[in-house]
N, C-alpha and C. Protein backbone atom coordinates (compact mmCIF):
# COMPACT_ATOMS: atom_id res chain seq x y z
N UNK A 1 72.66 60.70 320.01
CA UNK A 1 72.57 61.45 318.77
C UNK A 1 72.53 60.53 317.56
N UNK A 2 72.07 59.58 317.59
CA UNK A 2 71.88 58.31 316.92
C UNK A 2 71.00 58.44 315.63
N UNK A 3 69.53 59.21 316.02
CA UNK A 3 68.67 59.14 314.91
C UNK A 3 68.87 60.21 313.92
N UNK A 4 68.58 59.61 312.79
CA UNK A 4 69.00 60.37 311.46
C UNK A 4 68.35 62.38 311.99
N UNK A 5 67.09 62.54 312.43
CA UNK A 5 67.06 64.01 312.99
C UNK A 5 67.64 64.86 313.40
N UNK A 6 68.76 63.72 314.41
CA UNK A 6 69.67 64.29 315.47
C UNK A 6 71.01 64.73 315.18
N UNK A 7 70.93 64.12 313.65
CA UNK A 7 72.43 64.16 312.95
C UNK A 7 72.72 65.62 312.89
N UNK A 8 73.65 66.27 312.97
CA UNK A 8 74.34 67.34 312.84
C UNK A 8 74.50 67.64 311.28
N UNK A 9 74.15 68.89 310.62
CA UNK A 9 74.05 69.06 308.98
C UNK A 9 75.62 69.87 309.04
N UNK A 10 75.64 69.92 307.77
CA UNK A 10 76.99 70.84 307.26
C UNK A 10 77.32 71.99 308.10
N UNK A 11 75.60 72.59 307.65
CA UNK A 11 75.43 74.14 307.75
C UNK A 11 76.10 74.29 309.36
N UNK A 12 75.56 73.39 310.40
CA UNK A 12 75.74 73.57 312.07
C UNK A 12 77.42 73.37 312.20
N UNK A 13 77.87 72.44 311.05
CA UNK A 13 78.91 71.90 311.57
C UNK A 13 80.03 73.51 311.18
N UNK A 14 79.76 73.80 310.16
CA UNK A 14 80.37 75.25 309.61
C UNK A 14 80.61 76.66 310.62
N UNK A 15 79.58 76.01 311.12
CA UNK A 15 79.14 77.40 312.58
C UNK A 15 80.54 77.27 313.70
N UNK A 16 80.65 76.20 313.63
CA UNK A 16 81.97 75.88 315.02
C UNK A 16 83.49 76.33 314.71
N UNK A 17 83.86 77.01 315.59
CA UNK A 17 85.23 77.34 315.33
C UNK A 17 86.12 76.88 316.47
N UNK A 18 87.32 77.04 315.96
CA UNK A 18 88.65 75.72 316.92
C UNK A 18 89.71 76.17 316.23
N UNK A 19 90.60 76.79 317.40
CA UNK A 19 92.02 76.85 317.35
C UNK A 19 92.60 75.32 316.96
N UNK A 20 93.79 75.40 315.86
CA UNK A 20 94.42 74.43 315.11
C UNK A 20 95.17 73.96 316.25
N UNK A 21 95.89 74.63 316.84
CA UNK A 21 96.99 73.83 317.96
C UNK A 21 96.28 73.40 318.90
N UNK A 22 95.38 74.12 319.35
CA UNK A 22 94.56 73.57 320.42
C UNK A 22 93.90 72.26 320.52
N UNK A 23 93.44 71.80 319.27
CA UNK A 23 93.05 70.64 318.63
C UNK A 23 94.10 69.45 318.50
N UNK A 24 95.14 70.04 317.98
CA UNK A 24 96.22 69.04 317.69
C UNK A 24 96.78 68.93 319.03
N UNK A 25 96.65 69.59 320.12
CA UNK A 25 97.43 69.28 321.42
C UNK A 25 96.32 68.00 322.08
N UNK A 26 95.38 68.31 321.85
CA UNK A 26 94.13 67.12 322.11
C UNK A 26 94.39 65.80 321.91
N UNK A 27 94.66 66.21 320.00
CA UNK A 27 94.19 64.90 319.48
C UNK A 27 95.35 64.27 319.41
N UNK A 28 96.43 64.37 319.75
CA UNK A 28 97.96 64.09 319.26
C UNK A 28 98.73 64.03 320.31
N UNK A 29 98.82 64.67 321.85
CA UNK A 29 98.75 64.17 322.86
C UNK A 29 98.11 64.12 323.84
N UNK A 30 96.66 64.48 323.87
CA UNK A 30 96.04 64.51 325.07
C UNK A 30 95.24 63.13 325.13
N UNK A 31 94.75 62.58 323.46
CA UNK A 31 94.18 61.57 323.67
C UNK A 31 95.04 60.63 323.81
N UNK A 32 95.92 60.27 323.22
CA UNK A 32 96.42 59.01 322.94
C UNK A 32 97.30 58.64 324.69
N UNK A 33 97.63 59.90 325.32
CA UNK A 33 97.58 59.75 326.31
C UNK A 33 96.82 58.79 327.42
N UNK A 34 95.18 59.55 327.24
CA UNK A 34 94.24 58.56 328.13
C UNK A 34 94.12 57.58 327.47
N UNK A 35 94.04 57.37 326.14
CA UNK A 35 94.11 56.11 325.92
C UNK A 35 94.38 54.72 325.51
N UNK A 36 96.02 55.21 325.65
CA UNK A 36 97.05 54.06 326.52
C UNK A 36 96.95 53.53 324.75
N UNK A 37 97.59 52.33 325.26
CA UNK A 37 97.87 50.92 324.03
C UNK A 37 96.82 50.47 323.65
N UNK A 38 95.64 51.08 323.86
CA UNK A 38 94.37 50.58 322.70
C UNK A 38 94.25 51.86 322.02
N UNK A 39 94.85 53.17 322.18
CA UNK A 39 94.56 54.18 321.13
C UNK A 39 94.22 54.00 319.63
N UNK A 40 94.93 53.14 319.19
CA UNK A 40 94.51 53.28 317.48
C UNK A 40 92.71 52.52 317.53
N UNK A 41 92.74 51.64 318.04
CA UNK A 41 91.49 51.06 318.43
C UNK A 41 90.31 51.96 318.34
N UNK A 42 91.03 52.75 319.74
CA UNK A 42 89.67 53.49 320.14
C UNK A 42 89.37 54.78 318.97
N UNK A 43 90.80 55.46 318.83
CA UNK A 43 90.35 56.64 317.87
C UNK A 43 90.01 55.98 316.52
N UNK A 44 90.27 54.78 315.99
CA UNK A 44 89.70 54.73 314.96
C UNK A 44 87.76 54.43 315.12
N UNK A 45 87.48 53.67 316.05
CA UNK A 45 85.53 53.65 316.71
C UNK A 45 85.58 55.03 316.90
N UNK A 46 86.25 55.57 317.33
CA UNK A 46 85.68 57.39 317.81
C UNK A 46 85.32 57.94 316.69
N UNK A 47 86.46 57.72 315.53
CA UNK A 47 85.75 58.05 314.07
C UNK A 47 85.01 58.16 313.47
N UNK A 48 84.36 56.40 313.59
CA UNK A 48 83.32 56.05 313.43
C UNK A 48 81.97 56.41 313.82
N UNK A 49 82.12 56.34 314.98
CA UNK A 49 80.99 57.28 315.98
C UNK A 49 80.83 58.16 315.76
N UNK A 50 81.52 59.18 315.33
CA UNK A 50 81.53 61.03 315.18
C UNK A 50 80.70 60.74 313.95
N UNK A 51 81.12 60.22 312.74
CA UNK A 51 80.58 60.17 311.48
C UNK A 51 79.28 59.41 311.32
N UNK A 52 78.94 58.37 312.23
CA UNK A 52 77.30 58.41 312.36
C UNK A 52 76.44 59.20 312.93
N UNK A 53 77.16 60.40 313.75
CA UNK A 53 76.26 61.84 313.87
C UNK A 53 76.11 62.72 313.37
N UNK A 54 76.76 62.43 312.27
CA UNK A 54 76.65 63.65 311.20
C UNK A 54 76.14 63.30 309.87
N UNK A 55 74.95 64.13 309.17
CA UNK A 55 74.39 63.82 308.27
C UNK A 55 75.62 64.21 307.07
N UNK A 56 75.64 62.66 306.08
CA UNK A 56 76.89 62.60 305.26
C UNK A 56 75.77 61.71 304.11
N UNK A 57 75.60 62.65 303.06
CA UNK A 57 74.68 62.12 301.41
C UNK A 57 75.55 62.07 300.55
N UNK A 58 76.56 62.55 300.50
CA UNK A 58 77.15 62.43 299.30
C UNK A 58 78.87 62.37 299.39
N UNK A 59 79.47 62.33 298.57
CA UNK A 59 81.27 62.45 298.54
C UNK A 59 81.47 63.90 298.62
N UNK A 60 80.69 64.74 298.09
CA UNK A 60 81.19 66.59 297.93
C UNK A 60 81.17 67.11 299.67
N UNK A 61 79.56 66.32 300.19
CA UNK A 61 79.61 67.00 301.62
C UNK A 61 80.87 66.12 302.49
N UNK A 62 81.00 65.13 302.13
CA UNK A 62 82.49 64.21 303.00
C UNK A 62 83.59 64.93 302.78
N UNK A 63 83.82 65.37 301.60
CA UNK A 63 85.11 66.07 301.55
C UNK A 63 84.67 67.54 301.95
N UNK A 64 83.91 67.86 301.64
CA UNK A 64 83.62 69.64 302.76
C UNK A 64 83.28 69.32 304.43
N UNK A 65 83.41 68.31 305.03
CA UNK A 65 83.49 68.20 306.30
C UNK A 65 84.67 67.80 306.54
N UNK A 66 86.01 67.34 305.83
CA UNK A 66 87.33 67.18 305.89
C UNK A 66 87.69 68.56 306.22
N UNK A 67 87.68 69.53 305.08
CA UNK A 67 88.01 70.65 305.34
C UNK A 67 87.42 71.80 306.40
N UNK A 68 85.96 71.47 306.80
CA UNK A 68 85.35 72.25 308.04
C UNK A 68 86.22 71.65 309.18
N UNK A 69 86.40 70.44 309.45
CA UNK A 69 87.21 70.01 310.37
C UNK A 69 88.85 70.03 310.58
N UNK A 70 89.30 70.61 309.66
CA UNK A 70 90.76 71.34 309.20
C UNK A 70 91.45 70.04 309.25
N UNK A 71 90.89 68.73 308.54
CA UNK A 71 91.70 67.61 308.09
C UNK A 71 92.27 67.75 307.28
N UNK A 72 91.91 68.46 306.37
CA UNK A 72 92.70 68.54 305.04
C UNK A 72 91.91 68.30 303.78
N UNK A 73 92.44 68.45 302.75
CA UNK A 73 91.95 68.52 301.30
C UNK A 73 91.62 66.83 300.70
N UNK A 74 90.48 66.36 300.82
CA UNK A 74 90.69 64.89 300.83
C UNK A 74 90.09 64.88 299.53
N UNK A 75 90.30 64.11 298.60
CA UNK A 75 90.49 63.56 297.10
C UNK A 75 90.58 61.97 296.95
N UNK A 76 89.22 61.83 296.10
CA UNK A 76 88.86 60.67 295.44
C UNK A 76 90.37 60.18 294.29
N UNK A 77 91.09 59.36 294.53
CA UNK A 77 92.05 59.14 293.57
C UNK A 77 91.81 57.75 292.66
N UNK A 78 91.31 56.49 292.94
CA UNK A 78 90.93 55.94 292.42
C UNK A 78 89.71 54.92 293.10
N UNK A 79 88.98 54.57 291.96
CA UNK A 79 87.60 53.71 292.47
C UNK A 79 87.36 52.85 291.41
N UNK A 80 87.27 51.28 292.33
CA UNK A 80 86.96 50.06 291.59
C UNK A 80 85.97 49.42 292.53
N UNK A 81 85.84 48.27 292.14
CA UNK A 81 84.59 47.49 292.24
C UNK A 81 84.57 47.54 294.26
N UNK A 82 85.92 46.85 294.38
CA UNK A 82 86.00 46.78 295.90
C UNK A 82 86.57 47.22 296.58
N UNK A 83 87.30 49.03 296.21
CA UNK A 83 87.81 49.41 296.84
C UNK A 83 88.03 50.37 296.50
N UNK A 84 88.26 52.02 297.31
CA UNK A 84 88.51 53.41 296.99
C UNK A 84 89.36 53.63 297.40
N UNK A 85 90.45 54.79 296.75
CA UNK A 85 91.61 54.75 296.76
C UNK A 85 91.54 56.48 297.15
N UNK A 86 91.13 57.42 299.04
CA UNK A 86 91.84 58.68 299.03
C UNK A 86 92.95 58.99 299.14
N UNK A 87 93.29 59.98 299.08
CA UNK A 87 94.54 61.10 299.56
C UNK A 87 93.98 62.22 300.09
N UNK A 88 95.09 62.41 301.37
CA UNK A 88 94.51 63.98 301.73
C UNK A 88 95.94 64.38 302.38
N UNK A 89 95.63 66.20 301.68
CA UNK A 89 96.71 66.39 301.39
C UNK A 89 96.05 67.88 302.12
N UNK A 90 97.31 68.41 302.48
CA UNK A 90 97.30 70.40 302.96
C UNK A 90 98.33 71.03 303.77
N UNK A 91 98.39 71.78 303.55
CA UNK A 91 99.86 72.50 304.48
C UNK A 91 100.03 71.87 306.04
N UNK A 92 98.52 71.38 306.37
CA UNK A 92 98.60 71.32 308.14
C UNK A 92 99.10 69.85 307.96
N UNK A 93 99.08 69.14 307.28
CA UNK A 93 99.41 67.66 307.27
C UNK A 93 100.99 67.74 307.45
N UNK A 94 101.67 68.70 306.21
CA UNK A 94 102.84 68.83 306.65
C UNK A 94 103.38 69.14 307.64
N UNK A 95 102.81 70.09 308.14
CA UNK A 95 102.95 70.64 309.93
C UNK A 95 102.74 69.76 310.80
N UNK A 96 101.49 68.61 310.97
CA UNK A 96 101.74 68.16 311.76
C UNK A 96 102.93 66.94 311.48
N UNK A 97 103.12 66.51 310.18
CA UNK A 97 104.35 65.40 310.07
C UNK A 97 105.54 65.46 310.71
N UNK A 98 105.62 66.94 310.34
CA UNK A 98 107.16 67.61 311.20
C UNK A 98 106.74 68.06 312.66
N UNK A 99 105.80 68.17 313.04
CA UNK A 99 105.49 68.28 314.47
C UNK A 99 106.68 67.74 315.59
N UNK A 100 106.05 68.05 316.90
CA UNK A 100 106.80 67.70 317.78
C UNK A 100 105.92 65.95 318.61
N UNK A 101 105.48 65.66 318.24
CA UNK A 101 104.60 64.45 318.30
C UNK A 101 104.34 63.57 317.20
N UNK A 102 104.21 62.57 317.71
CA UNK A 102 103.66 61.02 317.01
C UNK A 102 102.03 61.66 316.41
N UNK A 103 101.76 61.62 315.17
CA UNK A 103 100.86 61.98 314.27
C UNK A 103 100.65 60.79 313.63
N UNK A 104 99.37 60.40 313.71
CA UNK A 104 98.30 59.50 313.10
C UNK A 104 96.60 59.97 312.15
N UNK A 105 96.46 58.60 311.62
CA UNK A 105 95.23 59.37 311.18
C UNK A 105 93.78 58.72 311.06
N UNK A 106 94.48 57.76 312.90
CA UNK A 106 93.30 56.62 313.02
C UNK A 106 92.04 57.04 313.48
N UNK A 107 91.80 58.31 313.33
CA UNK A 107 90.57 58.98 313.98
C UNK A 107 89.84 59.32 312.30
N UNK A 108 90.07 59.81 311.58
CA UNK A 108 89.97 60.29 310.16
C UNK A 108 89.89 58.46 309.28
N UNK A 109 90.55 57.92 309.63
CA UNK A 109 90.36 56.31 309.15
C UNK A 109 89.69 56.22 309.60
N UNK A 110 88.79 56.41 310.57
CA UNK A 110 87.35 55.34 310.98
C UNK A 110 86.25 56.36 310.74
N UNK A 111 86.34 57.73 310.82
CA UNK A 111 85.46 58.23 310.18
C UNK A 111 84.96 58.74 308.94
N UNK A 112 86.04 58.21 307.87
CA UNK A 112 86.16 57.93 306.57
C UNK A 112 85.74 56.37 306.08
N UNK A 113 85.64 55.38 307.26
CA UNK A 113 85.15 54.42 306.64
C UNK A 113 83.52 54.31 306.87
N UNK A 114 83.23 55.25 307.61
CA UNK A 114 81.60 55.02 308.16
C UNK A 114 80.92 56.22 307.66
N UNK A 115 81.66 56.94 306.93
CA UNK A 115 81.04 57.93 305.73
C UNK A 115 80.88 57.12 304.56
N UNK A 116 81.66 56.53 304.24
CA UNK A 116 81.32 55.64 302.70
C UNK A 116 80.48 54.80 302.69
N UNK A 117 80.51 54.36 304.31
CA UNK A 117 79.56 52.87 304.53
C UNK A 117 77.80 53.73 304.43
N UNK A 118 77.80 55.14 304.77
CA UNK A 118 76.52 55.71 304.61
C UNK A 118 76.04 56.19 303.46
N UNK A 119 77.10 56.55 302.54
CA UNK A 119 77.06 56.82 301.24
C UNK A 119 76.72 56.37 300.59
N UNK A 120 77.95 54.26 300.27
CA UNK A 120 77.30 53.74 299.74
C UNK A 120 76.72 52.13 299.81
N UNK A 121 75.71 52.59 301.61
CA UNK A 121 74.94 51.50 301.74
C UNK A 121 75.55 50.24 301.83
N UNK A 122 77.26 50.07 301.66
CA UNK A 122 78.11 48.93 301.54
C UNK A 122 79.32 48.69 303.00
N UNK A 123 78.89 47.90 303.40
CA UNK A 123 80.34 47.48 304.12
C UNK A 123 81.50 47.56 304.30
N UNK A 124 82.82 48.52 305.03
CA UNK A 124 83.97 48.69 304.27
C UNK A 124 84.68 48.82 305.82
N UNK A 125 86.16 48.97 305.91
CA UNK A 125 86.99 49.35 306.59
C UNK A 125 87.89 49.78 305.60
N UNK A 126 88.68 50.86 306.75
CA UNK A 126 89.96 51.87 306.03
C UNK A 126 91.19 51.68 306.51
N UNK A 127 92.08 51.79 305.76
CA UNK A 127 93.70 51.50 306.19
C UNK A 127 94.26 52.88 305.88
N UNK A 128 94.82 53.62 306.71
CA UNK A 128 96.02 54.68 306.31
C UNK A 128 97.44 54.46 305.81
N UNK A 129 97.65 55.22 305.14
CA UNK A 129 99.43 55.00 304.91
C UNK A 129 99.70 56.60 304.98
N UNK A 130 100.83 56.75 305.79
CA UNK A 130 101.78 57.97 305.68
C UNK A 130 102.44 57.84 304.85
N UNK A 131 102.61 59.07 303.97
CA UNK A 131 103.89 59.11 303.24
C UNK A 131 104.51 60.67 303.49
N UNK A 132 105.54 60.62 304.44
CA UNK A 132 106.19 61.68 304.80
C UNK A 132 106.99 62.77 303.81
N UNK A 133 107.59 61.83 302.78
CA UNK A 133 108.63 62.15 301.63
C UNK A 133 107.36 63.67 301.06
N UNK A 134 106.46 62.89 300.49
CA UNK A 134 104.97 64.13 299.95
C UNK A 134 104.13 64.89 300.71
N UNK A 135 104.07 64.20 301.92
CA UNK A 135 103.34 65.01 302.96
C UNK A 135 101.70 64.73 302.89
N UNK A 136 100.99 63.57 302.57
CA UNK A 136 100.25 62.83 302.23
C UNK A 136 99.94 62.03 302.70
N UNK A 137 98.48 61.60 302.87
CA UNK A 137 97.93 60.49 303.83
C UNK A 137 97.08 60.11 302.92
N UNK A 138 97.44 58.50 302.44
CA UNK A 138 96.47 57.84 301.29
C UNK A 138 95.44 56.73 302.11
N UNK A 139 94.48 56.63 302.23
CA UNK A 139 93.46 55.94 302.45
C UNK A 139 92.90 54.99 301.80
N UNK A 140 92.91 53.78 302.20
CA UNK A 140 92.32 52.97 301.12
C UNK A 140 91.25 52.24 302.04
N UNK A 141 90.08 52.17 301.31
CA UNK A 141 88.53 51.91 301.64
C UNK A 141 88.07 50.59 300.59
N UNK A 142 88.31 49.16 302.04
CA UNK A 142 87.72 48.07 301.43
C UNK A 142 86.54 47.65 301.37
N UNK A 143 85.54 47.62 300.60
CA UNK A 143 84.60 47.08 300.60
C UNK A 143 84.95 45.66 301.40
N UNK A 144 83.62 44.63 302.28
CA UNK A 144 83.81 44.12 303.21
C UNK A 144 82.65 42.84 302.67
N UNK A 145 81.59 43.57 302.01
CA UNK A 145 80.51 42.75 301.79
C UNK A 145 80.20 42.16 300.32
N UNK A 146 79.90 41.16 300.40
CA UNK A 146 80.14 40.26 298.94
C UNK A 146 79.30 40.93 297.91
């Protein structure tokens, strides 16, 4: 699903529906399960991968595929020369913080860094930070290339 044709648009992605727990029982222990002590590894490339199949033009459709995908409310907070500064924030973030499982957001980090890298044509990797106290996951997106 590689070539830009094959990419998946908004409109298709809008069409799909998914139970919230059902998802979070997946992604929170079913994967990290199979995949052992390289998990952050892999779900952060899985990220990546998902987000080069999906046609992503702009920041409005990135953050309306956060929310089709019930990630949450993701927000541009600051932007400089070499680096973007999100947050994403929503009731389910809190839910899953207090969950009954280890909650990460190395799947959403790699497909947040290969949305920007299509956006804007530039080189970057993403770092997460939890902050439990707010219930908030800030993202920061380094540019990579000189």
């Amino acid at each position: 699903m590689s070539d830009k044709a094959d990419k998946l648009t908004i409109s298709q992605l809008e069409k799909l529906h998914t139970n919230g727990a059902g998802y979070d029982a997946l992604r929170y222990i079913g994967l990290p399960e199979i995949l052992g002590k390289e998990a952050d590894s892999l779900l952060y490339f899985m990220g990546k991968n998902i987000a080069r199949n999906i046609e992503i033009d702009s920041l409005e459709t990135l953050i309306l595929i956060f929310e089709t995908f019930g990630w949450g409310k993701l927000e541009l907070i600051k932007e400089k020369k070499k680096e973007l500064i999100f947050h994403l924030m929503d009731d389910s973030i809190a839910l899953k913080l207090n969950g009954p499982f280890h909650t990460d957001f190395r799947l959403e980090s790699g497909f947040l860094a290969e949305a920007i890298q299509q956006i804007e044509g530039r080189e970057c990797e993403c770092m997460e930070e939890i902050n439990k106290r707010i219930y908030t996951i800030k993202f920061s997106i380094y540019f990579t290339d000189k």
